[in-house]
Protein backbone atom coordinates (compact mmCIF):
# COMPACT_ATOMS: atom_id res chain seq x y z
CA UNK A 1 113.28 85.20 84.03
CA UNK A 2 112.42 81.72 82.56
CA UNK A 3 109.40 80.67 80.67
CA UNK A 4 107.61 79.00 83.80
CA UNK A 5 107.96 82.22 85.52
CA UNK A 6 107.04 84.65 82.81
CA UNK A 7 103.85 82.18 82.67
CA UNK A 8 102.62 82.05 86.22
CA UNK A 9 103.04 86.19 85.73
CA UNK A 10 101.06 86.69 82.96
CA UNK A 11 98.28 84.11 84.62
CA UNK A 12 98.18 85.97 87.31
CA UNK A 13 98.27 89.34 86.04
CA UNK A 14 95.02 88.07 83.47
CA UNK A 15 93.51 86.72 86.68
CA UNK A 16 93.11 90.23 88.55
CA UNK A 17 92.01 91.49 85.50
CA UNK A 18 89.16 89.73 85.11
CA UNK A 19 88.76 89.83 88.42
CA UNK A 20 88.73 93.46 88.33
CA UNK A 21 86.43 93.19 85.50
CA UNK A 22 84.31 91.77 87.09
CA UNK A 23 84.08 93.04 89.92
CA UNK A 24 83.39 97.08 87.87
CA UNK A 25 80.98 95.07 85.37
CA UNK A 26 78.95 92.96 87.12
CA UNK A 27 79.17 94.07 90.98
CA UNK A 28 79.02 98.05 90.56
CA UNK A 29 77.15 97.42 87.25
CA UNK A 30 79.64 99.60 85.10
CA UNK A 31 79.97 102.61 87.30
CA UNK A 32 83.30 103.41 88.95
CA UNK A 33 82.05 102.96 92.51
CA UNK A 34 79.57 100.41 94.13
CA UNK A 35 76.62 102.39 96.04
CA UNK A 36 77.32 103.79 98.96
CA UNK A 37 76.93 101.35 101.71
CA UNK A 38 76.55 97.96 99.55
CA UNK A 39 80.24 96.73 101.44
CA UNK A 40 80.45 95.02 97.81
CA UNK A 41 84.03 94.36 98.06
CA UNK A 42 84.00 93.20 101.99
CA UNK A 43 81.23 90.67 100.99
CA UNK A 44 82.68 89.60 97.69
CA UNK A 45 86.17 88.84 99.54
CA UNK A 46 84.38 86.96 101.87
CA UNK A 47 83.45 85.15 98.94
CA UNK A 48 86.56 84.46 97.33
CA UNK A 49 88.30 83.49 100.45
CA UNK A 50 85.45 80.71 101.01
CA UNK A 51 85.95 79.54 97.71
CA UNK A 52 89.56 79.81 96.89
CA UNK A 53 91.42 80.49 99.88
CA UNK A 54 93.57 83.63 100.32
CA UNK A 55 94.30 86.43 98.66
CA UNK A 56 91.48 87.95 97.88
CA UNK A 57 91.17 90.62 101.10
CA UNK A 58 89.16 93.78 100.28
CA UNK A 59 92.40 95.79 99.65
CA UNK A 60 93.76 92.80 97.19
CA UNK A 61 90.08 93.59 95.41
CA UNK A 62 90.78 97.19 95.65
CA UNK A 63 94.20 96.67 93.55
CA UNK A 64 92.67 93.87 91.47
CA UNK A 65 89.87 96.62 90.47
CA UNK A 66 92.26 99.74 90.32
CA UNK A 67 94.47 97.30 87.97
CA UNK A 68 91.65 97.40 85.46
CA UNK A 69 90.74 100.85 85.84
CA UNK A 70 94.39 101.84 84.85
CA UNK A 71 94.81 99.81 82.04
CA UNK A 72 91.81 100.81 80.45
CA UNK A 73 92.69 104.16 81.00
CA UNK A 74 95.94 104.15 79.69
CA UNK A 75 94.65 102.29 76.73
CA UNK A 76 92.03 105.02 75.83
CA UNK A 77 94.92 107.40 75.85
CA UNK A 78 96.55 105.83 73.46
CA UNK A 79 93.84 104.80 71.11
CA UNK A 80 93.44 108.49 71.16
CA UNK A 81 97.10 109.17 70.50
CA UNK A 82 97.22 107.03 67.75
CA UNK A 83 94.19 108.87 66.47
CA UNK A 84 95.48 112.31 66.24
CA UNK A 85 99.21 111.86 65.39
C-alpha cells in the first residue's frame, strides 16, 4: 500500500468517526439510541446527501455510528486492562 493510499484511508476512516461522533453527541445527545420515532438518521442522510453527495444512506450512518461505538468500546477495555495488569 503506498503513502497516497494509506492517506485517503486514514481520512476516511477519521471522517466516519467524527461523523459517528457526531451523530451519538449531538443528534441522540449522548445516549446510544435517538428517541423512538425522531427518524434522526433518515433525516440527517437526507442531509448529507444534499450537501455532499453520496454516501451517506441511513445504513452508511448506521456503520459510521457503530464505528464509533466500537472503538470506544474497545478502548475502555483496554484502558481498563492496562489498569489492572
Amino acid at each position: 500500500m503506498n503513502d497516497s493510499t494509506r492517506t485517503i484511508n486514514s481520512t476516511m476512516v477519521q471522517t466516519y468517526w467524527e461523523i459517528g461522533r457526531l451523530i451519538v453527541e449531538d443528534e441522540q445527545q449522548g445516549k446510544s439510541r435517538a428517541a423512538f420515532g425522531t427518524r434522526v438518521l433518515e433525516k440527517l442522510s437526507k442531509q448529507l446527501t444534499l450537501d455532499f453527495g453520496k454516501g451517506f444512506d441511513a445504513s452508511n450512518l448506521r456503520n459510521m455510528r457503530s464505528l464509533l461505538e466500537f472503538f470506544a468500546y474497545f478502548y475502555a477495555h483496554c484502558i481498563l486492562v492496562y489498569f489492572l495488569f
